[in-house]
C-alpha atoms as a PDB file:
ATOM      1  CA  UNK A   1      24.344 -17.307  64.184  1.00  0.00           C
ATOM      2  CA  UNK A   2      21.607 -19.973  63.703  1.00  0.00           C
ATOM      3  CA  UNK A   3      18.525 -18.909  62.235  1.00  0.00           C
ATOM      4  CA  UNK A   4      15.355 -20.381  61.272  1.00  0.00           C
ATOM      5  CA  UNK A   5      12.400 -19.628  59.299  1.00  0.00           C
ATOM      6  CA  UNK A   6       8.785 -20.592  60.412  1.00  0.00           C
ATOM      7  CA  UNK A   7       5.511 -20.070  59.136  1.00  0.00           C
ATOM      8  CA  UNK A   8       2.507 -21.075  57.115  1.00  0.00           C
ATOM      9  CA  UNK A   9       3.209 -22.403  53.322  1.00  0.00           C
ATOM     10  CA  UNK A  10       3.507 -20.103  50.704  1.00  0.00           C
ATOM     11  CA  UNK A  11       4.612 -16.905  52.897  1.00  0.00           C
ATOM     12  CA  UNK A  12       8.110 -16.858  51.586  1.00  0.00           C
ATOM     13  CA  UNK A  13      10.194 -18.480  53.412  1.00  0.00           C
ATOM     14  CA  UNK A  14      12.364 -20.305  50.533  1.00  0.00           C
ATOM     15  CA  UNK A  15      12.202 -18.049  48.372  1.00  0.00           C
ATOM     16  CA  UNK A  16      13.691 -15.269  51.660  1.00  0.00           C
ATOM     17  CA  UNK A  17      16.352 -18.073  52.261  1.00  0.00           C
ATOM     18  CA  UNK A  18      17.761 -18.789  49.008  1.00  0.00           C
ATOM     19  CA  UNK A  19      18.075 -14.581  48.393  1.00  0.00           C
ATOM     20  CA  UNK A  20      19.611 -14.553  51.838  1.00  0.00           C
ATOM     21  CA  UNK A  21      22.053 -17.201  51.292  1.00  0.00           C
ATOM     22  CA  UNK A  22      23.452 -14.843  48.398  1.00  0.00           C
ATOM     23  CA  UNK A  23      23.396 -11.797  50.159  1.00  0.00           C
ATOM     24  CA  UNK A  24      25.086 -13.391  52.877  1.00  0.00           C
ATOM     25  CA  UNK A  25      27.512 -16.154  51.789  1.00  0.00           C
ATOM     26  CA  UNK A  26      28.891 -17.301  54.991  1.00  0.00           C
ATOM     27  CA  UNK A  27      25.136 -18.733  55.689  1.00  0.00           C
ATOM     28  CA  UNK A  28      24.333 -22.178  54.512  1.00  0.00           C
ATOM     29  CA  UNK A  29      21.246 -24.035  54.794  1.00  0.00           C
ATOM     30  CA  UNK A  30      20.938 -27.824  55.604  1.00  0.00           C
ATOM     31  CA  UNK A  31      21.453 -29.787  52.116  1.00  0.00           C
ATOM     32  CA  UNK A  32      18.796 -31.791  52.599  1.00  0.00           C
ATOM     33  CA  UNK A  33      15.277 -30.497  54.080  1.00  0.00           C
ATOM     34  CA  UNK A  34      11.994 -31.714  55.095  1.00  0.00           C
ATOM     35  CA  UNK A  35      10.164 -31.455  51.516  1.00  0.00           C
ATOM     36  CA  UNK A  36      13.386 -34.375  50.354  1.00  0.00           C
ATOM     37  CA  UNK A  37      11.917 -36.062  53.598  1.00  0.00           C
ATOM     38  CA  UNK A  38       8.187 -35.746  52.331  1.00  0.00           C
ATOM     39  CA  UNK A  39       9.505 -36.647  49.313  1.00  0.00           C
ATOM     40  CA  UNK A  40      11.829 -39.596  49.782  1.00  0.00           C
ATOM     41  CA  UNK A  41       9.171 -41.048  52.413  1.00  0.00           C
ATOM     42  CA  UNK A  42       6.492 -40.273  49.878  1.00  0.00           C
ATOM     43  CA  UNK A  43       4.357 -38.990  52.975  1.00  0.00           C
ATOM     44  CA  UNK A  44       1.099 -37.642  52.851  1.00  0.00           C
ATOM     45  CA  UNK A  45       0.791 -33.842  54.916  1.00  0.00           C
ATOM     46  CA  UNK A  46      -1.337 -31.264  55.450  1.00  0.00           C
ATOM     47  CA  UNK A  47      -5.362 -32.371  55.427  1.00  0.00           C
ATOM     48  CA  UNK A  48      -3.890 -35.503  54.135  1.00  0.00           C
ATOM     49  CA  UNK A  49      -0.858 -36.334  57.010  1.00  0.00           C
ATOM     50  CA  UNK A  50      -1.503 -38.417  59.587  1.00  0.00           C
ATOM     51  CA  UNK A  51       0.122 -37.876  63.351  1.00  0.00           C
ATOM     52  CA  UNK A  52       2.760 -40.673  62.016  1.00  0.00           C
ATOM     53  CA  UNK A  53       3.884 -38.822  59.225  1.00  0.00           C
ATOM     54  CA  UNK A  54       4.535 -36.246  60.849  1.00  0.00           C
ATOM     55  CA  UNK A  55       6.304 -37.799  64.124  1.00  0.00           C
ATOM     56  CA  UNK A  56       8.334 -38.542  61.209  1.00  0.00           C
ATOM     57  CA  UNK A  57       9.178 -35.118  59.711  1.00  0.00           C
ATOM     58  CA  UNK A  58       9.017 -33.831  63.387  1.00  0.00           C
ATOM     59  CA  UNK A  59      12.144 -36.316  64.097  1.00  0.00           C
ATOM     60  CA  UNK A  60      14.240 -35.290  60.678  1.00  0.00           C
ATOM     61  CA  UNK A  61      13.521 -31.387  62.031  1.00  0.00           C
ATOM     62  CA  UNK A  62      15.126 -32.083  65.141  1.00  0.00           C
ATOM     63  CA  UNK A  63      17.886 -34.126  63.934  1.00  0.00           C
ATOM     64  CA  UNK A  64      18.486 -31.599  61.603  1.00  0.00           C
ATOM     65  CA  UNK A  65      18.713 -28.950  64.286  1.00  0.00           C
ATOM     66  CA  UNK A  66      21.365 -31.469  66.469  1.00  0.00           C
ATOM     67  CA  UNK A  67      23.738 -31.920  63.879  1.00  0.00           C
ATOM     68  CA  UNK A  68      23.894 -28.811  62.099  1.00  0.00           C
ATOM     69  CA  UNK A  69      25.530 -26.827  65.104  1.00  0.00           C
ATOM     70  CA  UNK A  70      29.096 -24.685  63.787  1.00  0.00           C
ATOM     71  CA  UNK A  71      28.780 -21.760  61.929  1.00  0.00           C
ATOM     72  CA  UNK A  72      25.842 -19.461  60.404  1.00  0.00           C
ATOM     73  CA  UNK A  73      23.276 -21.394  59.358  1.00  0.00           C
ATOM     74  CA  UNK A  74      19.393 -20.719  58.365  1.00  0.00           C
ATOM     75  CA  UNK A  75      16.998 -23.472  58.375  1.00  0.00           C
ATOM     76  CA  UNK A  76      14.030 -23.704  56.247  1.00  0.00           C
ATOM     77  CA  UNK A  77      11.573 -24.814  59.465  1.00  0.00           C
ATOM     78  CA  UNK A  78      11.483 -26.269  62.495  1.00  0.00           C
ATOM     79  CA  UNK A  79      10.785 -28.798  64.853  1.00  0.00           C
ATOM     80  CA  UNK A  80       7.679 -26.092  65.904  1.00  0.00           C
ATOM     81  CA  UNK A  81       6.540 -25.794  61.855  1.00  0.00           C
ATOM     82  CA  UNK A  82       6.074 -29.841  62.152  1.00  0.00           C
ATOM     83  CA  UNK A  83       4.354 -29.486  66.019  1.00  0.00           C
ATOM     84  CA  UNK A  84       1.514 -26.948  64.537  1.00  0.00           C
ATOM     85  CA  UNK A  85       0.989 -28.916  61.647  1.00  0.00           C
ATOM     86  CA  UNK A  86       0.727 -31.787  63.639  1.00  0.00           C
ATOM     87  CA  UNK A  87      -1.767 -29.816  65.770  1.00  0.00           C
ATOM     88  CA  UNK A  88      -3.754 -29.080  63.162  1.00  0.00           C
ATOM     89  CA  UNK A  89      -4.199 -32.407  61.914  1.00  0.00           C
ATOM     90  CA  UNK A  90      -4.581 -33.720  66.096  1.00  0.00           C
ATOM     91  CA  UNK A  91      -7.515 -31.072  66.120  1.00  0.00           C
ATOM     92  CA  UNK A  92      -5.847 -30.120  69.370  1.00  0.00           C
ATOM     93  CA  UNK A  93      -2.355 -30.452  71.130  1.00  0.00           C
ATOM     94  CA  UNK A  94      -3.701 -33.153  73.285  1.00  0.00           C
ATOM     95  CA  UNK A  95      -1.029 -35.694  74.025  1.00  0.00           C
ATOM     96  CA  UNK A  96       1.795 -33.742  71.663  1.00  0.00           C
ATOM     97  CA  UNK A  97       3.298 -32.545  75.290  1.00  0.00           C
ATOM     98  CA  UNK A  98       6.573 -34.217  74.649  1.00  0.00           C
ATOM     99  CA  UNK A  99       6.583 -33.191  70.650  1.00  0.00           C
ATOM    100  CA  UNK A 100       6.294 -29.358  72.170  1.00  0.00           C
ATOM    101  CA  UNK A 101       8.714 -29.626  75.023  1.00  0.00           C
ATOM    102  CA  UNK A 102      10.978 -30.838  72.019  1.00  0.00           C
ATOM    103  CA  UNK A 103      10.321 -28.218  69.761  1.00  0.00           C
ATOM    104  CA  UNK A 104      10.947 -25.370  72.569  1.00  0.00           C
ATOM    105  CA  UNK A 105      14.183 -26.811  73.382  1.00  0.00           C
ATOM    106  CA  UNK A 106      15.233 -26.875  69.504  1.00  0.00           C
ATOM    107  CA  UNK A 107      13.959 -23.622  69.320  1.00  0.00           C
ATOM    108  CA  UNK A 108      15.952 -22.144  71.967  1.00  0.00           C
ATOM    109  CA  UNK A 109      19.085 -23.157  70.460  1.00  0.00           C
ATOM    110  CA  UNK A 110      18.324 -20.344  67.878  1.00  0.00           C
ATOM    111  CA  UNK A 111      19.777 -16.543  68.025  1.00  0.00           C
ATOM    112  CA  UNK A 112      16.580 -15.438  66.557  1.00  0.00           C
ATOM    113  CA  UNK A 113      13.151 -17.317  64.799  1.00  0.00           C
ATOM    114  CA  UNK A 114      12.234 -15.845  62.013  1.00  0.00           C
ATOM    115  CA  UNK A 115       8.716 -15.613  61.568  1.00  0.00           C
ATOM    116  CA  UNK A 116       6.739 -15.205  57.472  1.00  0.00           C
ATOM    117  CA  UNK A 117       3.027 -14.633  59.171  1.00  0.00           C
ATOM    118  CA  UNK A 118       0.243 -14.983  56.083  1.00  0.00           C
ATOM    119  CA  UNK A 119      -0.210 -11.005  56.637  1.00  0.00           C
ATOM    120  CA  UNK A 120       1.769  -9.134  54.602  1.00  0.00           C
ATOM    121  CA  UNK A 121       3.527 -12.220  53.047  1.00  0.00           C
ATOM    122  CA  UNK A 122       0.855 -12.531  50.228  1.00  0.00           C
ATOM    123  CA  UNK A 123       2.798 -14.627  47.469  1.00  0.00           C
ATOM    124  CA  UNK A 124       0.766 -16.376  44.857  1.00  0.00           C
ATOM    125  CA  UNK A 125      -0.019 -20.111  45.978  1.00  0.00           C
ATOM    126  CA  UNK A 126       1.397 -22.439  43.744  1.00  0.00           C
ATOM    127  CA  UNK A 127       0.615 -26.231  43.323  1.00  0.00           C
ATOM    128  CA  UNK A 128       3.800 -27.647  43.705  1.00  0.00           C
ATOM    129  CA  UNK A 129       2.565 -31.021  44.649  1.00  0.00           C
ATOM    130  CA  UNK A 130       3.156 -30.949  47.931  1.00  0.00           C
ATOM    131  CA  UNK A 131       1.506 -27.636  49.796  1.00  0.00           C
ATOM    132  CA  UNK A 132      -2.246 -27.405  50.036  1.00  0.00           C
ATOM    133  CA  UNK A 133      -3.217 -24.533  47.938  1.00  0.00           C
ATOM    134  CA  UNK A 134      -6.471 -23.196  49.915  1.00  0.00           C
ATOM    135  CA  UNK A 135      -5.836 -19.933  51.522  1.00  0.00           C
ATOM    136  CA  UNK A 136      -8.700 -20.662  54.083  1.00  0.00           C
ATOM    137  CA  UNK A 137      -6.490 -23.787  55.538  1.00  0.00           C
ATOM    138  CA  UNK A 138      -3.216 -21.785  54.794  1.00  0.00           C
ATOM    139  CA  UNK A 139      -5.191 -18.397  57.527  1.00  0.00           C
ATOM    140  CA  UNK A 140      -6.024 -21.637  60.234  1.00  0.00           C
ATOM    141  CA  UNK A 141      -1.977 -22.865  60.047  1.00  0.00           C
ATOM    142  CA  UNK A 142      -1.025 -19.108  60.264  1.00  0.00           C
ATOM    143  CA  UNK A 143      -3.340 -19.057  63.112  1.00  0.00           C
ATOM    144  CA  UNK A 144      -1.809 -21.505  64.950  1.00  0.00           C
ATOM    145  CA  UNK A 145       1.492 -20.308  64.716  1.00  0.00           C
ATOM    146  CA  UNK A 146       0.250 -17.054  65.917  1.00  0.00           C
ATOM    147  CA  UNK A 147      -1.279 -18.697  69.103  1.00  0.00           C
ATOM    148  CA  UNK A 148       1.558 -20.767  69.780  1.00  0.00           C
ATOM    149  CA  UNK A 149       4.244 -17.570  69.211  1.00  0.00           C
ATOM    150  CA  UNK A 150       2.236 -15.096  71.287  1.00  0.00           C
ATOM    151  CA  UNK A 151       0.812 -17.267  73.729  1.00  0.00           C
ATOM    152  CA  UNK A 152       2.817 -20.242  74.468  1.00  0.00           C
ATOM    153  CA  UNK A 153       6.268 -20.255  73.156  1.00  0.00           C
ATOM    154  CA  UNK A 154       9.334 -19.623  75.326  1.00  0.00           C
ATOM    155  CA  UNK A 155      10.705 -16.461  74.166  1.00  0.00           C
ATOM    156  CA  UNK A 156       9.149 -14.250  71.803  1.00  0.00           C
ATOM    157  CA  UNK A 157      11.705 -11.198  72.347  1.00  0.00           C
ATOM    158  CA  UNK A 158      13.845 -14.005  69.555  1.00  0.00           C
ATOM    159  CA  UNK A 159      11.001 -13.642  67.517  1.00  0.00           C
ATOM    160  CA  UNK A 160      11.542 -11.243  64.025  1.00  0.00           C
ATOM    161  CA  UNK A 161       8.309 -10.845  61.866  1.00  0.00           C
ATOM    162  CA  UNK A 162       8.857 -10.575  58.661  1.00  0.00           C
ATOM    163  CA  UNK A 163       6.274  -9.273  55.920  1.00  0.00           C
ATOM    164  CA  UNK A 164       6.645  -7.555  52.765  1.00  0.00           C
ATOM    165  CA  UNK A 165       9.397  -7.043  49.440  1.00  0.00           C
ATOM    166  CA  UNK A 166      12.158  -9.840  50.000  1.00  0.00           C
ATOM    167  CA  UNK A 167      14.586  -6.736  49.766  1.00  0.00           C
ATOM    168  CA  UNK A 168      12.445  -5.342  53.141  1.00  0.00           C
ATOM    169  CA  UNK A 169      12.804  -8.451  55.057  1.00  0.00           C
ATOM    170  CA  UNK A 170      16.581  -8.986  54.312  1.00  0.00           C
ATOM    171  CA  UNK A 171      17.370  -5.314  55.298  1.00  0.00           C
ATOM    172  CA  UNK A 172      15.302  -6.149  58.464  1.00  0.00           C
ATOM    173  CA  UNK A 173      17.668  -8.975  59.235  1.00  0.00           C
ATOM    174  CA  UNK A 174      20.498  -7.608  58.694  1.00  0.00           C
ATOM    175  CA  UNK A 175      19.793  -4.436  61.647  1.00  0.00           C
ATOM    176  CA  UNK A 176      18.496  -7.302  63.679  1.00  0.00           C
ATOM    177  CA  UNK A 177      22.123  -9.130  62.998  1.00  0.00           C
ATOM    178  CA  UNK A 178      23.368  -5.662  63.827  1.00  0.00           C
ATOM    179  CA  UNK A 179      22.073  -5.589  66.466  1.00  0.00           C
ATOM    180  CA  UNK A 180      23.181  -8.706  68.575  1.00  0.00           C
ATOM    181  CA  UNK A 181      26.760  -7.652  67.077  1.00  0.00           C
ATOM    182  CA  UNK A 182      26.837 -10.827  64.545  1.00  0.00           C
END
């Protein structure tokens, strides 16, 4: 099963994977993700990225999501985390039709997208040197997402929302696993 967790910083989403990963030990995760991108590029993101940057984290995301193809795997992103951010910093998704067309056809070679909205998902926001720490731009990113989920994307029935305890959203999972008899 190929899984992959989207969403505004700060909502989770490692933190979910890496709790995951040892509840369920036949998952893996990519060994290398986009922050070692950000980081080995030494790219500027967020208010700070430029369209470039992230054409360039966009590109990792969707080689990432090519060659990681056997088994069950979770991914920390997508190819649709690096479109909204680029959105953001576009102001609009004016000419970004071919980064979106690529980002729907990554994302439909998930069984479900698993989705850590800012509601309900209220961690503390640490400076970790790379996430913006203003919960104003962190509500417009989680914005986004939620126009471009409910609105525009493909197939939200492969959608799973996930707020609350770690413990919630894992038990969620699993009856959602349970469901499409993984």
């Amino acid at each position: 099963m190929r899984l992959a967790c989207i969403g505004a910083q700060n909502t989770g989403k490692t933190t979910f994977i890496k709790k995951f990963i040892k509840r369920y030990p036949d998952y893996k995760t990519p060994s290398e993700t986009y922050r070692d991108i950000i980081k080995k590029r030494k790219l500027k993101i967020n208010r700070e990225g430029t369209i470039a940057n992230q054409w360039v984290i966009f590109d990792s995301l969707v080689k990432q999501y090519a060659n990681e193809q056997a088994g069950n795997i979770i991914f920390d992103r997508s190819p649709l985390d690096a479109f909204i951010y680029t959105v953001y910093i576009a102001g609009s998704d004016e000419g970004l039709h071919d980064m979106y067309e690529q980002a729907v056809t990554c994302m439909k070679t998930l069984d479900c997208i698993l989705w850590f909205p800012a509601s309900g998902n209220d961690f503390p926001i640490k400076r970790d040197g790379l996430r913006v720490t203003d919960p104003e731009y962190r509500i417009k990113i989680d914005n986004l997402f939620r126009t471009y989920l409910h609105d525009r994307l493909y197939d939200y029935k492969k959608v799973c929302e996930l707020s609350g305890e770690t413990k919630e959203k894992i038990l969620k999972v699993k009856y959602m696993m349970a469901g499409t008899n993984i």
